[in-house]
C-alpha atoms as a PDB file:
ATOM      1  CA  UNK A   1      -6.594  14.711  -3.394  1.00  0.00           C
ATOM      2  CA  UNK A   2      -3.568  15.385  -5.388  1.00  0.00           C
ATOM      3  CA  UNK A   3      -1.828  16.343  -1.944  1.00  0.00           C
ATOM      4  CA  UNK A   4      -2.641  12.826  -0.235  1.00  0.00           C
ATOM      5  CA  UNK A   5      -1.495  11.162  -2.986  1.00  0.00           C
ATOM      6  CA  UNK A   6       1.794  12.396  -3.253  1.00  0.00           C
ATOM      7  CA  UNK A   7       2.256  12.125   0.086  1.00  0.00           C
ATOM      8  CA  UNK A   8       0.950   8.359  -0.030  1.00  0.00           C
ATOM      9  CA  UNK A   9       3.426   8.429  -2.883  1.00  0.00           C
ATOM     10  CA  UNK A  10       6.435   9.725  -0.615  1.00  0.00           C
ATOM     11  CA  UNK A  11       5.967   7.507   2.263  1.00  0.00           C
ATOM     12  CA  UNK A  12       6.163   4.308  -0.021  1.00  0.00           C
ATOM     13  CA  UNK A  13       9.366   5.493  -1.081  1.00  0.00           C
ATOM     14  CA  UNK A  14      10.860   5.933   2.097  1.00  0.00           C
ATOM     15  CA  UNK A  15       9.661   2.440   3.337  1.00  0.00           C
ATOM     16  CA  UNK A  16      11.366   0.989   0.775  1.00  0.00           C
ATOM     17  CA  UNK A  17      14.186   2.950   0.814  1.00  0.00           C
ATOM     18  CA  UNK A  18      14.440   2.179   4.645  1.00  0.00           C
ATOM     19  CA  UNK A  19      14.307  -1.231   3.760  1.00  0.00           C
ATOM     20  CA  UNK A  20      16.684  -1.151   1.167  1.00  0.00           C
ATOM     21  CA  UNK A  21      19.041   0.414   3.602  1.00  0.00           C
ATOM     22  CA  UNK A  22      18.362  -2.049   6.417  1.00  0.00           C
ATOM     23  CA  UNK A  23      18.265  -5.328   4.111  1.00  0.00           C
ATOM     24  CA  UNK A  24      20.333  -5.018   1.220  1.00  0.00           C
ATOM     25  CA  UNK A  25      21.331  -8.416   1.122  1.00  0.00           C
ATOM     26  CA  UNK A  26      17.820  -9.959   1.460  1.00  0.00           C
ATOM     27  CA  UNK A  27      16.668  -7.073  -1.508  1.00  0.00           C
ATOM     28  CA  UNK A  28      19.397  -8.734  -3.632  1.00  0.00           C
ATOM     29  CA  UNK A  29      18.157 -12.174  -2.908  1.00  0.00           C
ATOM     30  CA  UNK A  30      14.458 -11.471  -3.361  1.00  0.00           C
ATOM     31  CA  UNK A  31      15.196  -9.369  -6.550  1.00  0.00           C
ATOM     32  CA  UNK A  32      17.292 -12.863  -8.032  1.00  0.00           C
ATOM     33  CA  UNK A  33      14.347 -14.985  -7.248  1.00  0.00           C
ATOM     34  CA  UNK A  34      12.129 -12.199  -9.297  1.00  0.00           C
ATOM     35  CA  UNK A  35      14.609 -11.906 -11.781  1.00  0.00           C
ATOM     36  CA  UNK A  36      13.505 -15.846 -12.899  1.00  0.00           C
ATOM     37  CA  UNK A  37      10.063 -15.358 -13.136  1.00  0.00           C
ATOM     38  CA  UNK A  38       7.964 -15.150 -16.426  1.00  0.00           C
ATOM     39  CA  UNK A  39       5.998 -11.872 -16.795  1.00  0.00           C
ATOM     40  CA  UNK A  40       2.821 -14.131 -16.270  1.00  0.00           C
ATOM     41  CA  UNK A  41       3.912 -15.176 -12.991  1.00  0.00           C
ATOM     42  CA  UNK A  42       5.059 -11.659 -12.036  1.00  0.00           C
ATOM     43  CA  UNK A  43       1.663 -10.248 -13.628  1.00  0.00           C
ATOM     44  CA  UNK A  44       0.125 -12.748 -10.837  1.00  0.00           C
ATOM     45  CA  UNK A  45       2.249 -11.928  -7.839  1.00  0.00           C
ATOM     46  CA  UNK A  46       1.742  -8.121  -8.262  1.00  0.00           C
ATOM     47  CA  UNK A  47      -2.041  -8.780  -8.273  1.00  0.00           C
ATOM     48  CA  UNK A  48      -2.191 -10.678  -5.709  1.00  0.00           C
ATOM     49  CA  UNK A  49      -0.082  -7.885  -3.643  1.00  0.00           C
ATOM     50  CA  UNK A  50      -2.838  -5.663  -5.125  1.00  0.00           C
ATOM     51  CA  UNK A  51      -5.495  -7.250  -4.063  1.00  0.00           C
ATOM     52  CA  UNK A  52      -4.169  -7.991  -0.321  1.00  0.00           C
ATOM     53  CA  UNK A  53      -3.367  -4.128  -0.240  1.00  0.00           C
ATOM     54  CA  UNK A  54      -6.761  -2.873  -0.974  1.00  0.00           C
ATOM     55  CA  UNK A  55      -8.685  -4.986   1.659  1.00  0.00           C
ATOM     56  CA  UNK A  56      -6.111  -3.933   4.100  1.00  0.00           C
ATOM     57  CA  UNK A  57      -7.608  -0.366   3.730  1.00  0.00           C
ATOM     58  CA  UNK A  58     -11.241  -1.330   3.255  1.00  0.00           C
ATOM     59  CA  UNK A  59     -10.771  -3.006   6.713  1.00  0.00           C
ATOM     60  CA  UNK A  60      -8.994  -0.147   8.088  1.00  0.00           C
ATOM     61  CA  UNK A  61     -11.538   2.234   6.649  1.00  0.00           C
ATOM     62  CA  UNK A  62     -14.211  -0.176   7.622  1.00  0.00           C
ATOM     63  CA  UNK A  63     -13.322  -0.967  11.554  1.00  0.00           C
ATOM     64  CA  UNK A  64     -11.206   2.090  12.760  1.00  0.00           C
ATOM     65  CA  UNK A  65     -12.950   5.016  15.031  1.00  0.00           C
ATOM     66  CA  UNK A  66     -16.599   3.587  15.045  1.00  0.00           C
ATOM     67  CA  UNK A  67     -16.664   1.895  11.260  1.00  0.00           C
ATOM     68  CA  UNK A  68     -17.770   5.418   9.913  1.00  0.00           C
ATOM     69  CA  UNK A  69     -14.575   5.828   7.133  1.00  0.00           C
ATOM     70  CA  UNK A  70     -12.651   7.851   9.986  1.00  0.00           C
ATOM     71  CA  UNK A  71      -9.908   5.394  10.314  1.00  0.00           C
ATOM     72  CA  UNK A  72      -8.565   6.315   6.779  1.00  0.00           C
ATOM     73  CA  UNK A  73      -8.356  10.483   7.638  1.00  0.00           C
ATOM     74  CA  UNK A  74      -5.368  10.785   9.122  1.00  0.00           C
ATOM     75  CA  UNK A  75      -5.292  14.360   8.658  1.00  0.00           C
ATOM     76  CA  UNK A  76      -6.570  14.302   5.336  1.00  0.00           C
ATOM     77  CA  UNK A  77     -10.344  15.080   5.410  1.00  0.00           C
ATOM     78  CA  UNK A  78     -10.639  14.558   1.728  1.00  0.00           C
ATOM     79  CA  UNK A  79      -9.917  10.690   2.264  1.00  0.00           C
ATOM     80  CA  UNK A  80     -12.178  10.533   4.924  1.00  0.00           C
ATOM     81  CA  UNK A  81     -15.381  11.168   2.808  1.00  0.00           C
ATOM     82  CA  UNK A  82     -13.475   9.269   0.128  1.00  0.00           C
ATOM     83  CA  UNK A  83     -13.873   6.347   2.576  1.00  0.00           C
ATOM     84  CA  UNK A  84     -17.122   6.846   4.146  1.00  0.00           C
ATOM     85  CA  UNK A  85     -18.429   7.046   0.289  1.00  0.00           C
ATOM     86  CA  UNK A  86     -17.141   3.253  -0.310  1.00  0.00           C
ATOM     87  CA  UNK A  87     -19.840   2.301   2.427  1.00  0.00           C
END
């Protein structure tokens, strides 16, 4: 378990580094627009990415290979039966 999430872990960093690296200007703007914000407002937005993130992988787990949890293995079988125990 620790494995996957480290690896999880990893591949967030290198989408945002990739993005970082293709968008730098955009980064800067978004990061400005942030920069504004009250912590209430920032408390909100995160939660909301939260939330959005989650039910992406319930579906995934949900509807991928058959609806059994197999859509979320990759070649982990540890998140498999992770998944398949949500349902």
């Amino acid at each position: 378990m620790v494995l996957e999430l480290l690896t999880f872990l990893g591949l967030a960093l290198l989408l945002e580094g990739v993005i970082m690296v293709l968008f730098p200007a955009g980064i800067r703007r978004v990061l400005d627009h942030f920069a504004v914000l009250t912590p209430p407002q920032l408390r909100l937005i995160g939660l909301g990415f939260a939330v959005v993130a989650a039910l992406k992988l319930v579906i995934l787990a949900r509807v991928a290979n058959g609806g059994d949890g197999a859509g979320m293995s990759f070649t982990f079988p540890m998140t498999r039966r992770f998944a398949a125990g949500l349902f």
